[in-house]
C-alpha atoms as a PDB file:
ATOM      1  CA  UNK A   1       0.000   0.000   0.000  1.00  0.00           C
ATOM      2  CA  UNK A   2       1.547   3.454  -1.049  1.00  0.00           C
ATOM      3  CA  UNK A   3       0.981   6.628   0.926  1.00  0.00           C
ATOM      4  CA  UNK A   4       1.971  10.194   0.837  1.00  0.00           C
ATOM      5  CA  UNK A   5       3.641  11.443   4.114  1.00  0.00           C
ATOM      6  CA  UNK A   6       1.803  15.062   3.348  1.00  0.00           C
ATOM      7  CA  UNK A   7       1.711  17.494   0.597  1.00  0.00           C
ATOM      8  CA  UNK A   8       4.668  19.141  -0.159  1.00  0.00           C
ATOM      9  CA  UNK A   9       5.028  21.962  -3.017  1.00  0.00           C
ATOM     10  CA  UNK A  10       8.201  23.391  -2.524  1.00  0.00           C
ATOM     11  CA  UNK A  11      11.383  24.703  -4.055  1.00  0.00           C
ATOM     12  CA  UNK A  12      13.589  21.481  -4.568  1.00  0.00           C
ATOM     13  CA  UNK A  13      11.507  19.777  -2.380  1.00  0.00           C
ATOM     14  CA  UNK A  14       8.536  16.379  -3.253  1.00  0.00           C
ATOM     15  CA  UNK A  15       6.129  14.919  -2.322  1.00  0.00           C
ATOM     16  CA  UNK A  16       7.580  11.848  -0.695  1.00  0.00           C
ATOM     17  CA  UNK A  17       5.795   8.357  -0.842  1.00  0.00           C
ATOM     18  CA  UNK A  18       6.050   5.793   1.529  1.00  0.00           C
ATOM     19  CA  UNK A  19       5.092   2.077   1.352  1.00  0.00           C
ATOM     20  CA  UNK A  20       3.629   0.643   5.163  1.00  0.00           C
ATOM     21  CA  UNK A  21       3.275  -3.019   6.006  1.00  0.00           C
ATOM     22  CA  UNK A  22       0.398  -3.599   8.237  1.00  0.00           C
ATOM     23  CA  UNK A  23       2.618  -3.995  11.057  1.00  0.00           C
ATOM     24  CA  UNK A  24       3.060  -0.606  11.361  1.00  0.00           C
ATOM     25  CA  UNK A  25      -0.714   0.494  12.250  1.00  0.00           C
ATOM     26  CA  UNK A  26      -2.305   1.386   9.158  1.00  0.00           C
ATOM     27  CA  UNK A  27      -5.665   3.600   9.701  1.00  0.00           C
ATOM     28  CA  UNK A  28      -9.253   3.724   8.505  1.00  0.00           C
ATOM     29  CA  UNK A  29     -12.148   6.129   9.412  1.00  0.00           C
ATOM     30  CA  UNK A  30     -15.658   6.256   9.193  1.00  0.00           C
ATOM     31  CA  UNK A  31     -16.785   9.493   9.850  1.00  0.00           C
ATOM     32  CA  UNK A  32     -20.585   9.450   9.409  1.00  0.00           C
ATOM     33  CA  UNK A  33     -21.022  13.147   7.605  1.00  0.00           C
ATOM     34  CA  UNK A  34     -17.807  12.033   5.366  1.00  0.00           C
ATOM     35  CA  UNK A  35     -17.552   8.692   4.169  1.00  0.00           C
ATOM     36  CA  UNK A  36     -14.383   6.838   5.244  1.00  0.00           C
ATOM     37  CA  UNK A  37     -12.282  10.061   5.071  1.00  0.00           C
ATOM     38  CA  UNK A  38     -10.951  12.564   7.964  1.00  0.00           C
ATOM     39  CA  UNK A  39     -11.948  16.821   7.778  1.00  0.00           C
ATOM     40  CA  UNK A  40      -9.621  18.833   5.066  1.00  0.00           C
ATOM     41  CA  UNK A  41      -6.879  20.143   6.524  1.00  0.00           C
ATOM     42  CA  UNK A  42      -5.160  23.244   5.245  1.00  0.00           C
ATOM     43  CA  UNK A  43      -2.512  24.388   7.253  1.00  0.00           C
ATOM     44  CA  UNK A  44       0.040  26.337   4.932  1.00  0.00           C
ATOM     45  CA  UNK A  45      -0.442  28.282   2.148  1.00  0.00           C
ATOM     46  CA  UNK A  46       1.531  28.579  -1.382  1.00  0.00           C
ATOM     47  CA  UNK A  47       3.334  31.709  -0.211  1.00  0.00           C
ATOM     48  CA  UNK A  48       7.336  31.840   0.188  1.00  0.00           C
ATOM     49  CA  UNK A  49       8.298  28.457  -1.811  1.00  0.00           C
ATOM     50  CA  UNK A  50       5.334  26.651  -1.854  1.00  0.00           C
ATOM     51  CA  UNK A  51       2.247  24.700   0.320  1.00  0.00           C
ATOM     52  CA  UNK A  52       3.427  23.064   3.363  1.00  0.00           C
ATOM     53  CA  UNK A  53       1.100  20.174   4.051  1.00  0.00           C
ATOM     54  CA  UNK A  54       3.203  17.749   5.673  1.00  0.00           C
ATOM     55  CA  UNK A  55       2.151  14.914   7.673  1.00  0.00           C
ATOM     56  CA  UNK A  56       4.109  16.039  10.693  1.00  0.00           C
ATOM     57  CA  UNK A  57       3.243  19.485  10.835  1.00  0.00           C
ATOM     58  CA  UNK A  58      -0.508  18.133  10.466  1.00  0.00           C
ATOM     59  CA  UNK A  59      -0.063  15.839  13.374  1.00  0.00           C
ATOM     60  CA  UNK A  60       1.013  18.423  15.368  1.00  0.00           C
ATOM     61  CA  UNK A  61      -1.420  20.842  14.877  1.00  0.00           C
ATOM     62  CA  UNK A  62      -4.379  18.361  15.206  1.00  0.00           C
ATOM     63  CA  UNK A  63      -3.615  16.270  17.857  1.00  0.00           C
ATOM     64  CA  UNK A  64      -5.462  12.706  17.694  1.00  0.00           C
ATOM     65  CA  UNK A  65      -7.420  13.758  14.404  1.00  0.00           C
ATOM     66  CA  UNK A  66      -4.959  11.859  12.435  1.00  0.00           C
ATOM     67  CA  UNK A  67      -3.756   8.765  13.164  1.00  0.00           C
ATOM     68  CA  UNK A  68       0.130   8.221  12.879  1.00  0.00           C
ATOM     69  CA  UNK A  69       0.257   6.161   9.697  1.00  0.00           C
ATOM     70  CA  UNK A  70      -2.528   6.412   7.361  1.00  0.00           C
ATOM     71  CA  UNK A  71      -3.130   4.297   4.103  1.00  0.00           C
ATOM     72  CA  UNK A  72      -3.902   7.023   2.275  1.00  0.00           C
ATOM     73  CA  UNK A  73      -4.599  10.774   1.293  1.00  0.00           C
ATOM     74  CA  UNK A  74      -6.520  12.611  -0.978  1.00  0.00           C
ATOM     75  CA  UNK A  75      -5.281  15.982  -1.696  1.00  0.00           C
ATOM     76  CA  UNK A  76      -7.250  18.973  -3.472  1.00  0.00           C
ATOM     77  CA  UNK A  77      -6.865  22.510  -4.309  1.00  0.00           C
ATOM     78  CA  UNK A  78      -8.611  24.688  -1.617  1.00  0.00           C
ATOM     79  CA  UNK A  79     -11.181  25.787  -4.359  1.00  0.00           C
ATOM     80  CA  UNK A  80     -11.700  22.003  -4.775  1.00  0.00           C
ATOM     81  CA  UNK A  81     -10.089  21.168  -7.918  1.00  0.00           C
ATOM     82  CA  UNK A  82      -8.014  17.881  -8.249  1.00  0.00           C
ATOM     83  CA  UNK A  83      -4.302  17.479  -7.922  1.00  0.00           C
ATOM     84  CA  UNK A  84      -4.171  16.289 -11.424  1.00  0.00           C
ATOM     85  CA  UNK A  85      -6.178  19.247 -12.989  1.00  0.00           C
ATOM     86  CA  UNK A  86      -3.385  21.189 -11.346  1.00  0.00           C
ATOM     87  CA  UNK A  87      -0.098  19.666 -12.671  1.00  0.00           C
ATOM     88  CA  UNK A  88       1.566  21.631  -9.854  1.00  0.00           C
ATOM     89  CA  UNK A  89       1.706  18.767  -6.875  1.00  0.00           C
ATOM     90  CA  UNK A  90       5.902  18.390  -6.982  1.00  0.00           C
ATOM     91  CA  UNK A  91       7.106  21.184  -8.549  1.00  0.00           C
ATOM     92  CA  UNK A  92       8.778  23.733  -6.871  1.00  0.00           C
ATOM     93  CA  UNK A  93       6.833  27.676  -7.020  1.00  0.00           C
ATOM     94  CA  UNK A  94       9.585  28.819  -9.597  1.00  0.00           C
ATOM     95  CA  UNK A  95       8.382  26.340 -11.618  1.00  0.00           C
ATOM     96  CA  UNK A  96       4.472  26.608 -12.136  1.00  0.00           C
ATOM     97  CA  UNK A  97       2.889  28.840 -14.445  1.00  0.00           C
ATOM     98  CA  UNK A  98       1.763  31.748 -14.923  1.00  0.00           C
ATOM     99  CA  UNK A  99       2.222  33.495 -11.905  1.00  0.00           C
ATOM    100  CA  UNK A 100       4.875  31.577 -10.211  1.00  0.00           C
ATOM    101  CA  UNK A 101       2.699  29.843  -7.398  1.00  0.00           C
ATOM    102  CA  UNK A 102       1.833  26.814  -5.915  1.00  0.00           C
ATOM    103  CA  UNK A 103      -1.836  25.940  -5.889  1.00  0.00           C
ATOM    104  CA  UNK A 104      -3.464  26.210  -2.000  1.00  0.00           C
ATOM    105  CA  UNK A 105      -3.657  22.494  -1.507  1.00  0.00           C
ATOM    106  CA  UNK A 106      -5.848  20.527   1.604  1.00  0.00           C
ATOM    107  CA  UNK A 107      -5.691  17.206   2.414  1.00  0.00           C
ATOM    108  CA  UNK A 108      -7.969  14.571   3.756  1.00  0.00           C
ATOM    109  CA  UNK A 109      -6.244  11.103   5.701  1.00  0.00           C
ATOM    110  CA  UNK A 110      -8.257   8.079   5.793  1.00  0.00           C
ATOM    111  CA  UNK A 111      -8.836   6.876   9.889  1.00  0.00           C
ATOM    112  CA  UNK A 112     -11.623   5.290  11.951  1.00  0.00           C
ATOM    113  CA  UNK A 113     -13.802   6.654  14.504  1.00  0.00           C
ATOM    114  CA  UNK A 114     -13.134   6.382  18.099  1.00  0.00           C
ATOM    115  CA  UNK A 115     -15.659   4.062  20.267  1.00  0.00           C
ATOM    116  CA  UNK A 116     -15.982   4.647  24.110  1.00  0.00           C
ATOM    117  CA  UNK A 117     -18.662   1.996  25.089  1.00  0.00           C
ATOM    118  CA  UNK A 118     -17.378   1.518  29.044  1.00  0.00           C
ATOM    119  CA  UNK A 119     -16.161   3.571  31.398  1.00  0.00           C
ATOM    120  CA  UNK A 120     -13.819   2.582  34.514  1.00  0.00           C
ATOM    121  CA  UNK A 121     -16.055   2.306  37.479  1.00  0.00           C
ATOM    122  CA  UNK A 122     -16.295  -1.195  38.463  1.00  0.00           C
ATOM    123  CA  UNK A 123     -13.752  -3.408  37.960  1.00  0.00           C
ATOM    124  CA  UNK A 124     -12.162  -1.221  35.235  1.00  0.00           C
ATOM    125  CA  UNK A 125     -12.471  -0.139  31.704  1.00  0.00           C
ATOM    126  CA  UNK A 126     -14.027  -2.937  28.822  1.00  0.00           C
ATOM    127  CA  UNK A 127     -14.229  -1.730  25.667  1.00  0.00           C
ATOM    128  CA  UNK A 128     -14.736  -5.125  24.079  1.00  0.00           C
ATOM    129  CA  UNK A 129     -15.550  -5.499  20.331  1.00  0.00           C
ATOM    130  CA  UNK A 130     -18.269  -8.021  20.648  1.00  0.00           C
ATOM    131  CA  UNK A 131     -20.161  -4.865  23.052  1.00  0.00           C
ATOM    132  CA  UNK A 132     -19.256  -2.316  20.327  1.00  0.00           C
ATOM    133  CA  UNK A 133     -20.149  -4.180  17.500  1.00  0.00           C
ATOM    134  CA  UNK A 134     -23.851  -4.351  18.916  1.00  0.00           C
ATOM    135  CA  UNK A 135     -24.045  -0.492  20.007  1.00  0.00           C
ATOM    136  CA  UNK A 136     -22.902   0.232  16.483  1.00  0.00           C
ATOM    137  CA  UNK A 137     -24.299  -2.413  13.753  1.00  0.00           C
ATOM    138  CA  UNK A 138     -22.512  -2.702  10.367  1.00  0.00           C
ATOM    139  CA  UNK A 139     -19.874   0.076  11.525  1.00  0.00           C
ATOM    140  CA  UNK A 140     -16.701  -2.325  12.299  1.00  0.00           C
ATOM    141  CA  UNK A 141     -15.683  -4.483  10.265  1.00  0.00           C
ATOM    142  CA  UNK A 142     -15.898  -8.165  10.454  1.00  0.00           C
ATOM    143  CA  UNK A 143     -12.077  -8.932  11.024  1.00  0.00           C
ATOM    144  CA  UNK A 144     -10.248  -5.435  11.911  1.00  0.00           C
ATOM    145  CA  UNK A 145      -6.307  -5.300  10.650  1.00  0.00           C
ATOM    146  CA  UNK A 146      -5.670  -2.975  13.856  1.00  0.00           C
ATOM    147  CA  UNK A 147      -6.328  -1.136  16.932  1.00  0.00           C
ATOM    148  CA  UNK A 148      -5.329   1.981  18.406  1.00  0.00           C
ATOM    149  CA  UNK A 149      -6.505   2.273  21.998  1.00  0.00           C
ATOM    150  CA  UNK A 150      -6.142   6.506  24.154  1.00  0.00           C
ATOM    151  CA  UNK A 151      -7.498   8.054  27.245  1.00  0.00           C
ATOM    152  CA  UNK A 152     -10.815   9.892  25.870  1.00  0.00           C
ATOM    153  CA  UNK A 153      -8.601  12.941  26.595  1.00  0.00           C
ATOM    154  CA  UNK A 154      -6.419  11.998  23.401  1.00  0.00           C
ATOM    155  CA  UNK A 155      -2.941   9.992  25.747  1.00  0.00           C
ATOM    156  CA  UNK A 156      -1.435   7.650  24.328  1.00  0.00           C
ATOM    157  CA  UNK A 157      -0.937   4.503  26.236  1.00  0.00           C
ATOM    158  CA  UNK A 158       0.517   1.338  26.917  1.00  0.00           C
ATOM    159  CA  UNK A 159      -3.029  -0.722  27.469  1.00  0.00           C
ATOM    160  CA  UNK A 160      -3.180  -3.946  29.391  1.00  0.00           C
ATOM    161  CA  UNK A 161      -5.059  -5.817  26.583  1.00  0.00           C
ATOM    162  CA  UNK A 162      -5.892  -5.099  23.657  1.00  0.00           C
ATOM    163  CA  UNK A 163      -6.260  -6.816  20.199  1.00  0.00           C
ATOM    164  CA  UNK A 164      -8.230  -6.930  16.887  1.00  0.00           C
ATOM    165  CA  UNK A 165     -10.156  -9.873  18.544  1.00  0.00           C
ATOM    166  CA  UNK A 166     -11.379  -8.738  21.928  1.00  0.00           C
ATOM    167  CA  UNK A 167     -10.863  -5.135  21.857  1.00  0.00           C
ATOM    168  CA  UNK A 168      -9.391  -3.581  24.745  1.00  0.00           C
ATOM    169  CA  UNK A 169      -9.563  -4.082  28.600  1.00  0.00           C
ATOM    170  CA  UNK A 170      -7.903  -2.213  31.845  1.00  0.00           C
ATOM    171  CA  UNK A 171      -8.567  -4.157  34.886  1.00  0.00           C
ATOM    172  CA  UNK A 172      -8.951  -1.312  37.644  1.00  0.00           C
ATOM    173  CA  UNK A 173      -6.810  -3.745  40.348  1.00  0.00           C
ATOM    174  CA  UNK A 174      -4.202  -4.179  38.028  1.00  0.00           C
ATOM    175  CA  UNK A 175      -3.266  -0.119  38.077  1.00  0.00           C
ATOM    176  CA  UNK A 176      -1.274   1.720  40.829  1.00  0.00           C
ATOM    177  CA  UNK A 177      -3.815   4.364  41.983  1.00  0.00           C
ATOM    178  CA  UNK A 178      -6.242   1.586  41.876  1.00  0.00           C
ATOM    179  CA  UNK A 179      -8.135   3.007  38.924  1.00  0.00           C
ATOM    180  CA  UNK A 180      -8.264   2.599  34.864  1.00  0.00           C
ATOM    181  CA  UNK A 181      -8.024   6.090  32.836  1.00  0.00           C
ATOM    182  CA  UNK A 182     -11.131   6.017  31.137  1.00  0.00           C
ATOM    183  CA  UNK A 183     -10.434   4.788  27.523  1.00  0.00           C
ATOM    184  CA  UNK A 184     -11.531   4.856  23.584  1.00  0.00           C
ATOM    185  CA  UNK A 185     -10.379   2.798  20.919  1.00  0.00           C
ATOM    186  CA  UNK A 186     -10.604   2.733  17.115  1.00  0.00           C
ATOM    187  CA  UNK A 187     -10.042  -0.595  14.632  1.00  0.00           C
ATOM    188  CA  UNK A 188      -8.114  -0.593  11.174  1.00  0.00           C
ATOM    189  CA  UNK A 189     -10.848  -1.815   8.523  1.00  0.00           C
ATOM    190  CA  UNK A 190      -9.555  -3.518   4.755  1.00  0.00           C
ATOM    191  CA  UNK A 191     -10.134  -0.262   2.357  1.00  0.00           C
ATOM    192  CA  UNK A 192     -13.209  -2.926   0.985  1.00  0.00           C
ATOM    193  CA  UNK A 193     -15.346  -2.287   4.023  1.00  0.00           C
ATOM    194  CA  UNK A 194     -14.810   1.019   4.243  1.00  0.00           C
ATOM    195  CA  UNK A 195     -15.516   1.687   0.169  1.00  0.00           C
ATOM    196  CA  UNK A 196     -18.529  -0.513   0.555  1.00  0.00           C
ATOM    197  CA  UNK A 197     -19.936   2.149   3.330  1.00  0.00           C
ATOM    198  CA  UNK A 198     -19.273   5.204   1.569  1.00  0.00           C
END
């Protein structure tokens, strides 16, 4: 599978492409007002040498709206217009026509929502997938390539269990301060489910 790492228009600088083996936490998302795809993001415009709209910077200006290493992107023109209708995607601003510019470019990752069935009163936090995939019918697919498990306030963390399987469990007695943070988690579909639902 073959992904961008961002948009980059930029004097001597491209667009550089990336190949990820499943391994490395590929993400889907089904946001229900757009398809399988994340919000636009347009962070830079074409001013100086070009349009900045780089994976990192992204990730660091929207914190847990992007997951770390999506399958793909679609990019457009800010206006809405295709990368190919632009023939400007890796050149540099000296080199586009007429007026020396980069077109304003947004981009749009493909992720998965985040499910937070359970919270961790009781015995701790269970967000199992059989649970989920009741609350939320025909939304996960049947056999999910990943998971990506965060407190609901968007930490990362080392869970106690979690898997494609069962989902994801904190056992309250198993943490120091005797409590679970409370959790969300989000599954990797194949790109097949998630055309099929868009």
């Amino acid at each position: 599978m073959v992904v961008f790492t961002g948009l980059t228009c930029a004097e001597d600088l491209f667009v550089e492409i990336h190949c990820h083996i499943l391994s490395l936490n590929p993400c889907y998302v089904h946001l229900a007002t757009q398809g399988c795809w994340t919000a636009w993001f347009d962070r830079d415009n074409p001013s100086g040498h070009g349009d900045f709209e780089t994976l990192l910077e992204l990730h660091k200006e929207n914190p847990s709206k992007i997951c770390d290493h999506p399958i793909q992107i679609e990019v457009k023109t800010t206006s809405g217009a295709s990368v190919g209708s632009t023939h400007n995607v890796i050149h540099a601003n000296r080199d586009q026509p007429p007026n020396g510019l980069c077109a304003d470019y947004k981009s749009s990752f493909f992720m998965t929502q985040w499910y937070n069935h359970d919270n961790p009163s009781g015995t701790g936090d269970f967000e199992l997938l059989e649970k989920l995939r009741v609350k939320n019918p025909n939304e996960i697919c049947p056999f999910p390539l990943d998971i990506e498990v965060q407190t609901v306030a968007g930490n990362t963390v080392d869970p106690v269990l979690s898997d494609t399987t069962i989902g994801f469990i904190c056992q309250n007695a198993d943490q120091e301060g005797g409590r679970c943070s409370d959790y969300k988690l989000r599954f990797v579909c194949p790109i097949d489910f998630c055309n099929r639902r868009g």
